[in-house]
Protein backbone atom coordinates (compact mmCIF):
# COMPACT_ATOMS: atom_id res chain seq x y z
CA UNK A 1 78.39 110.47 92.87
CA UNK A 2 80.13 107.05 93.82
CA UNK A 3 81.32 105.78 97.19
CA UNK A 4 85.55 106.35 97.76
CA UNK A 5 87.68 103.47 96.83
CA UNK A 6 89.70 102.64 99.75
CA UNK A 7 93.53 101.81 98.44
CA UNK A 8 93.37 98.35 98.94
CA UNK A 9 95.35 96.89 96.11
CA UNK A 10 93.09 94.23 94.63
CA UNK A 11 95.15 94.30 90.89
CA UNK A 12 96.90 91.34 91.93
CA UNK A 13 93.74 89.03 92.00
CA UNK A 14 92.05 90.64 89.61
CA UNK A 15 92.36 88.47 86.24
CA UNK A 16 93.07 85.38 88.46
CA UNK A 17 90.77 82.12 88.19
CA UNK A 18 88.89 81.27 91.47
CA UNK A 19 89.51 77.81 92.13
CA UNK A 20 87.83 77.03 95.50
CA UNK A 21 85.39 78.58 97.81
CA UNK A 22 85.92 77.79 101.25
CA UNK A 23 82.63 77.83 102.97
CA UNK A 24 83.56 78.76 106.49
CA UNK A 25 84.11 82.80 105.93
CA UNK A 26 83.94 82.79 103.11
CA UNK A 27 87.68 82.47 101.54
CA UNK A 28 87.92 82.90 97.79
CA UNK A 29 91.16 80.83 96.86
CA UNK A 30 92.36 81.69 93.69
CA UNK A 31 95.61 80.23 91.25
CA UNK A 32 97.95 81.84 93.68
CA UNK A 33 96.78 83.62 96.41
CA UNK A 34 93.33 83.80 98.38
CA UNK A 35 91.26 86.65 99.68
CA UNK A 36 89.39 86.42 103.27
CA UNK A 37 86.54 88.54 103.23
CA UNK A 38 85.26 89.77 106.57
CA UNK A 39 83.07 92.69 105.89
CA UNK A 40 80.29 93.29 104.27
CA UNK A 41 80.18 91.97 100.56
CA UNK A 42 78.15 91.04 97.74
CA UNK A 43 78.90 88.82 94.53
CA UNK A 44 77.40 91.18 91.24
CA UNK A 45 76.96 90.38 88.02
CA UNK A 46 76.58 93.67 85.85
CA UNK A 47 73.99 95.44 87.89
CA UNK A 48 72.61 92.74 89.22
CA UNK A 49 73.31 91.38 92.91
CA UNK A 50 73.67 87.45 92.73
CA UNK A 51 74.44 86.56 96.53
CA UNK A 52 75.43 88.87 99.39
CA UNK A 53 77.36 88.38 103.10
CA UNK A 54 73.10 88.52 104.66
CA UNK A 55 72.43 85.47 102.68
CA UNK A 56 75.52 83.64 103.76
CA UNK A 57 75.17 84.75 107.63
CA UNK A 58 71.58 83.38 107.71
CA UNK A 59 72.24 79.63 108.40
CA UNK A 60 68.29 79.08 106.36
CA UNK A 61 69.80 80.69 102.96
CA UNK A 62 73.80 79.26 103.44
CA UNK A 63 74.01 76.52 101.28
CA UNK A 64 72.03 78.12 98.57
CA UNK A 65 74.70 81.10 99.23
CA UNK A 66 77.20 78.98 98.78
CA UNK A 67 76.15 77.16 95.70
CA UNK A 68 75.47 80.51 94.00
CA UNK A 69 79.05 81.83 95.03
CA UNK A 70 80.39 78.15 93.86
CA UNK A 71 78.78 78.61 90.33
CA UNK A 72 79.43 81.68 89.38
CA UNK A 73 82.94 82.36 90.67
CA UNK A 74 84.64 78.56 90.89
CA UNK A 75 86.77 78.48 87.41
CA UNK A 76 86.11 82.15 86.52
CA UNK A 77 88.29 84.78 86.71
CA UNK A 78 88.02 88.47 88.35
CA UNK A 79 87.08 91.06 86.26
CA UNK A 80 86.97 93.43 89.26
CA UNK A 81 87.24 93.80 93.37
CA UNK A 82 86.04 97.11 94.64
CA UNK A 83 86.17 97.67 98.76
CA UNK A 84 84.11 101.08 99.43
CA UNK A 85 86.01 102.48 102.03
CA UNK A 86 83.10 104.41 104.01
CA UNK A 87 81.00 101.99 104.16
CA UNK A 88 83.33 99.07 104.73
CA UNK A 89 81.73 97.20 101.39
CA UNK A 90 83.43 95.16 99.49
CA UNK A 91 82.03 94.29 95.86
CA UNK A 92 83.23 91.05 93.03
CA UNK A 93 82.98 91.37 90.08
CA UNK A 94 83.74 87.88 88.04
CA UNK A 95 83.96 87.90 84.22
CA UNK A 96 81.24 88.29 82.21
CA UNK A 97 79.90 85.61 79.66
């Protein structure tokens, strides 16, 4: 059995080309419109986890964090944002190539 959706409405991002990441929070800005993350996340890529918000806190594993989030979301679109409401969790899911 899966986790509840909260009813955040991500649709509008979703299909939208990331075209920065702003290191600080992280801040995905996309063609129009950004998204602030400031719970608990993770970047997947089919079942795989690619780079979560552990490696980004931990100032030893940042930059790598960074570059991974940089590579595999910078010019690629959404597929799919999912924000597990009881958990506070928030999941991206970029194309897949």
């Amino acid at each position: 059995m899966g986790r509840p959706e909260s009813d955040i409405d991500f649709s509008p991002l979703c299909g939208q080309k990331v075209v920065e990441i702003n290191r600080m929070y992280p801040i995905l800005v996309f063609e129009e419109g950004s998204l602030m993350i400031e719970c608990p996340w993770r970047l997947r890529k089919g079942n795989r986890i690619l780079v979560g918000r552990s490696e980004f806190l931990d100032e030893s594993r940042r930059e790598k964090a960074c570059e991974e989030l940089e590579s595999h979301l910078v010019g690629k679109k959404i597929a799919e944002i999912v924000h597990n409401a009881d958990i506070s969790d928030l999941t991206v899911h970029s194309e897949r190539i």
